[in-house]
N, C-alpha and C. Protein backbone atom coordinates (compact mmCIF):
# COMPACT_ATOMS: atom_id res chain seq x y z
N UNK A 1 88.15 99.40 145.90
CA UNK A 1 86.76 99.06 145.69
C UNK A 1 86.63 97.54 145.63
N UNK A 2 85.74 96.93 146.69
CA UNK A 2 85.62 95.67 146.19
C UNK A 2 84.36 95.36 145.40
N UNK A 3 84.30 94.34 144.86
CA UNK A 3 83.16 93.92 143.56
C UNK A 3 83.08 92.27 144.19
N UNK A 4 81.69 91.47 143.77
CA UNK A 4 81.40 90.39 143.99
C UNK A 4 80.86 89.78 143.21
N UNK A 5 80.98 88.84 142.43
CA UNK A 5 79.93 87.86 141.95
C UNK A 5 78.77 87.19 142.39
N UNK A 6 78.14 86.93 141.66
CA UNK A 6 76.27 86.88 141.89
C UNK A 6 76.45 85.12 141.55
N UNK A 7 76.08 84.33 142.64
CA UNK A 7 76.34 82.56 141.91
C UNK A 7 74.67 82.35 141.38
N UNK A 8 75.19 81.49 141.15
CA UNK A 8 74.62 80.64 140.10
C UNK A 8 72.74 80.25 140.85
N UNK A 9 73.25 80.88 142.29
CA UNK A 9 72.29 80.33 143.24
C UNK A 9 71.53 81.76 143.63
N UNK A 10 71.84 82.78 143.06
CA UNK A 10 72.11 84.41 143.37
C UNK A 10 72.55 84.58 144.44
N UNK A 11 73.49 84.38 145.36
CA UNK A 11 74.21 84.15 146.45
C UNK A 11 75.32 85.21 146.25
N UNK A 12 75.93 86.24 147.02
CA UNK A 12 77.08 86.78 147.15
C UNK A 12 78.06 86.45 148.37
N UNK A 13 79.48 86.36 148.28
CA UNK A 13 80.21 86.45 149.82
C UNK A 13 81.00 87.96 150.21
N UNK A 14 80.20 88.65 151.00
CA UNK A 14 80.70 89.73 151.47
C UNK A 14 81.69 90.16 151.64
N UNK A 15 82.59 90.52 151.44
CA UNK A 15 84.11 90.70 151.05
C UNK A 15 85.28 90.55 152.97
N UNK A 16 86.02 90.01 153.32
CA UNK A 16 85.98 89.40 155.04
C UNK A 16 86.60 90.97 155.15
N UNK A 17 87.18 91.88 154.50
CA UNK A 17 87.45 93.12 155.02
C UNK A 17 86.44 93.70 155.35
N UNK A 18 85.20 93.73 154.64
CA UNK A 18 83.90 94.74 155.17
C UNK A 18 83.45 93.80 156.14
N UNK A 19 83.56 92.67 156.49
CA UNK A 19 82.82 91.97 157.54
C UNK A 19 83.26 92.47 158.79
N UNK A 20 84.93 92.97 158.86
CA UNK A 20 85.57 92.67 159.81
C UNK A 20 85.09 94.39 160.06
N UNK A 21 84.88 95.09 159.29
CA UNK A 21 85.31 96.30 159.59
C UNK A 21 83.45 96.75 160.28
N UNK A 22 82.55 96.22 159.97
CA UNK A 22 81.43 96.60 160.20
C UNK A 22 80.47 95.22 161.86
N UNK A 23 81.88 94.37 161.72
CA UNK A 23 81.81 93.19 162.86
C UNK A 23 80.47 92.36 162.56
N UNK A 24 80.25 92.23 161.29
CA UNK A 24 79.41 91.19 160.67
C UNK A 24 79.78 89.49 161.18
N UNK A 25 79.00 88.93 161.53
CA UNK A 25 79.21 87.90 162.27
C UNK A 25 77.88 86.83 161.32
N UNK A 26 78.63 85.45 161.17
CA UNK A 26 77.79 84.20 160.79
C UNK A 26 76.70 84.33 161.49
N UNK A 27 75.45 84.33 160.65
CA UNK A 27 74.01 84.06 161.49
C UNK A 27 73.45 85.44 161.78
N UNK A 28 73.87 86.73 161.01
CA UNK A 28 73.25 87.88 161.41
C UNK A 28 71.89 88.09 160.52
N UNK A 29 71.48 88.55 161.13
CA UNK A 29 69.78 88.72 160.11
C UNK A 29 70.39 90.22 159.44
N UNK A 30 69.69 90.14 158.22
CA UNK A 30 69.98 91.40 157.27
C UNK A 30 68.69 91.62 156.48
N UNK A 31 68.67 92.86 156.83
CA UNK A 31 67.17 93.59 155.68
C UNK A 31 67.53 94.20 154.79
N UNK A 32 67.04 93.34 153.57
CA UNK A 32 66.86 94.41 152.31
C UNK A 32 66.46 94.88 151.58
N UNK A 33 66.95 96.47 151.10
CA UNK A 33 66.73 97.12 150.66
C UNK A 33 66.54 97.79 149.34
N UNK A 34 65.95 97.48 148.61
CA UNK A 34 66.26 98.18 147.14
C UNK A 34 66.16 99.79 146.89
N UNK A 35 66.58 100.08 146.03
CA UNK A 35 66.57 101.69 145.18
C UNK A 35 66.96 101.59 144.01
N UNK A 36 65.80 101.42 143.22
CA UNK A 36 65.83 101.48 141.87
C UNK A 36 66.60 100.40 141.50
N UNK A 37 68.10 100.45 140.90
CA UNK A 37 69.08 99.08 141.07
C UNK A 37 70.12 98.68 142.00
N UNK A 38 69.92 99.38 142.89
CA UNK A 38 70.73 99.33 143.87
C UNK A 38 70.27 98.77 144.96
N UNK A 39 71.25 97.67 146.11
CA UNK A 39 70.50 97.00 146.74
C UNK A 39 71.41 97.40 148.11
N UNK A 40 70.87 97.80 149.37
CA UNK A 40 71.30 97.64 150.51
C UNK A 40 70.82 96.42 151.56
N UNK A 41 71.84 95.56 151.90
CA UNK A 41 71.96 94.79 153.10
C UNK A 41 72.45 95.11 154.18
N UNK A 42 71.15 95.97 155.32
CA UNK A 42 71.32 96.23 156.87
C UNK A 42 71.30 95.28 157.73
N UNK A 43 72.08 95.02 158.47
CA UNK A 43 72.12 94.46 159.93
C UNK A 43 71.19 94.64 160.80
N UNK A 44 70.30 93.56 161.46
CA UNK A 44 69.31 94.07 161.76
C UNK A 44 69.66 93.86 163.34
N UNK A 45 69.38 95.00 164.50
CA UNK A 45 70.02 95.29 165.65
C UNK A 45 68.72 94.80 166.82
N UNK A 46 69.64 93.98 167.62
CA UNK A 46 68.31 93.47 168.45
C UNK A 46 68.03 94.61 169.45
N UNK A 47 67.15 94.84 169.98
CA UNK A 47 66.49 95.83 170.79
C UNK A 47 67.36 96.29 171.84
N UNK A 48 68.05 95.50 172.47
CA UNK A 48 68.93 95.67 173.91
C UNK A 48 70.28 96.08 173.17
N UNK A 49 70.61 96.05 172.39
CA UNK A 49 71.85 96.52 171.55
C UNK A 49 71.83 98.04 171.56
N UNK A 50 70.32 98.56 171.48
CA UNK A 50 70.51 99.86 171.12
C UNK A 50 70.27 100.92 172.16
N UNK A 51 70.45 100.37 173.02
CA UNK A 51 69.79 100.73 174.59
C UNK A 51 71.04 102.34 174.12
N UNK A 52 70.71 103.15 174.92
CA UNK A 52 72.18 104.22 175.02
C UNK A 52 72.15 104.74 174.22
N UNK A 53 72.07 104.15 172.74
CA UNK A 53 72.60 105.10 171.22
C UNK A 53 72.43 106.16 171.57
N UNK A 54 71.41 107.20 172.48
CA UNK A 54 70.85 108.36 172.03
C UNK A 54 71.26 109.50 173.31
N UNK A 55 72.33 108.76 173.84
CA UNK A 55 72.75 109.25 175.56
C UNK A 55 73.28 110.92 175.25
N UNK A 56 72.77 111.67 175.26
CA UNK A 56 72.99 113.21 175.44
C UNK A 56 72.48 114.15 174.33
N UNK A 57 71.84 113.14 173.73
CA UNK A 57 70.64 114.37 172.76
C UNK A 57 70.20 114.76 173.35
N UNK A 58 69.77 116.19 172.64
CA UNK A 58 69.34 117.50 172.91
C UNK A 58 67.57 117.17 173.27
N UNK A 59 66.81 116.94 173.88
CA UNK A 59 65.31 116.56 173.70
C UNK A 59 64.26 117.45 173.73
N UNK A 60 64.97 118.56 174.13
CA UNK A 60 64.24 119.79 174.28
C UNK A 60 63.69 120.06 173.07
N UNK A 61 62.16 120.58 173.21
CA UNK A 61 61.10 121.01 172.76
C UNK A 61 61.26 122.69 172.44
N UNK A 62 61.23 123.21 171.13
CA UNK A 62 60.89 124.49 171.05
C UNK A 62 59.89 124.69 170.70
N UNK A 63 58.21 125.07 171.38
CA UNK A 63 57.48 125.19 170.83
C UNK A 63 56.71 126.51 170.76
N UNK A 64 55.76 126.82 170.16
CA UNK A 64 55.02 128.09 169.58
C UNK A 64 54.55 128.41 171.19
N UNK A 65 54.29 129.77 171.84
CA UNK A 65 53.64 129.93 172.85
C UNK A 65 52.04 129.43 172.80
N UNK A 66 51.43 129.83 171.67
CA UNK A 66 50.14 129.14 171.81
C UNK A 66 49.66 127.74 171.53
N UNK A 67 51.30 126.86 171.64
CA UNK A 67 50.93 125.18 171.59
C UNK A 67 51.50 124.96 173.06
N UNK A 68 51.48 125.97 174.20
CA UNK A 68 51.89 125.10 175.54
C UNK A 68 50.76 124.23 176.32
């Protein structure tokens, strides 16, 4: 488990194992998130990055006969 300190500036440094493992790179934009006390920092993905993600979902429609 890693743990971080909060500076003086409220500043944290992300631990370089989770950087490396999630390919966090200097200069990434991050959104965050709260829940209750808990805080998530997402990576925010530029548009052309995500081109593909969704290559062989199912898209098919099951719908009611009287919504055709």
């Amino acid at each position: 488990m890693n743990t971080v300190t909060v500076s003086g500036k409220f500043q944290v440094v992300i631990p370089k194992e989770i950087r490396e493992e999630i390919g966090l790179k200097a200069g990434t934009i991050m959104e965050v998130i709260t829940y209750g006390s808990r805080i998530e920092l997402i990576p925010v993905q530029p548009m052309k990055n995500l081109k593909g993600i969704f290559k062989g979902i199912d898209t098919e429609i099951n719908r009611d006969e009287d919504r055709i």
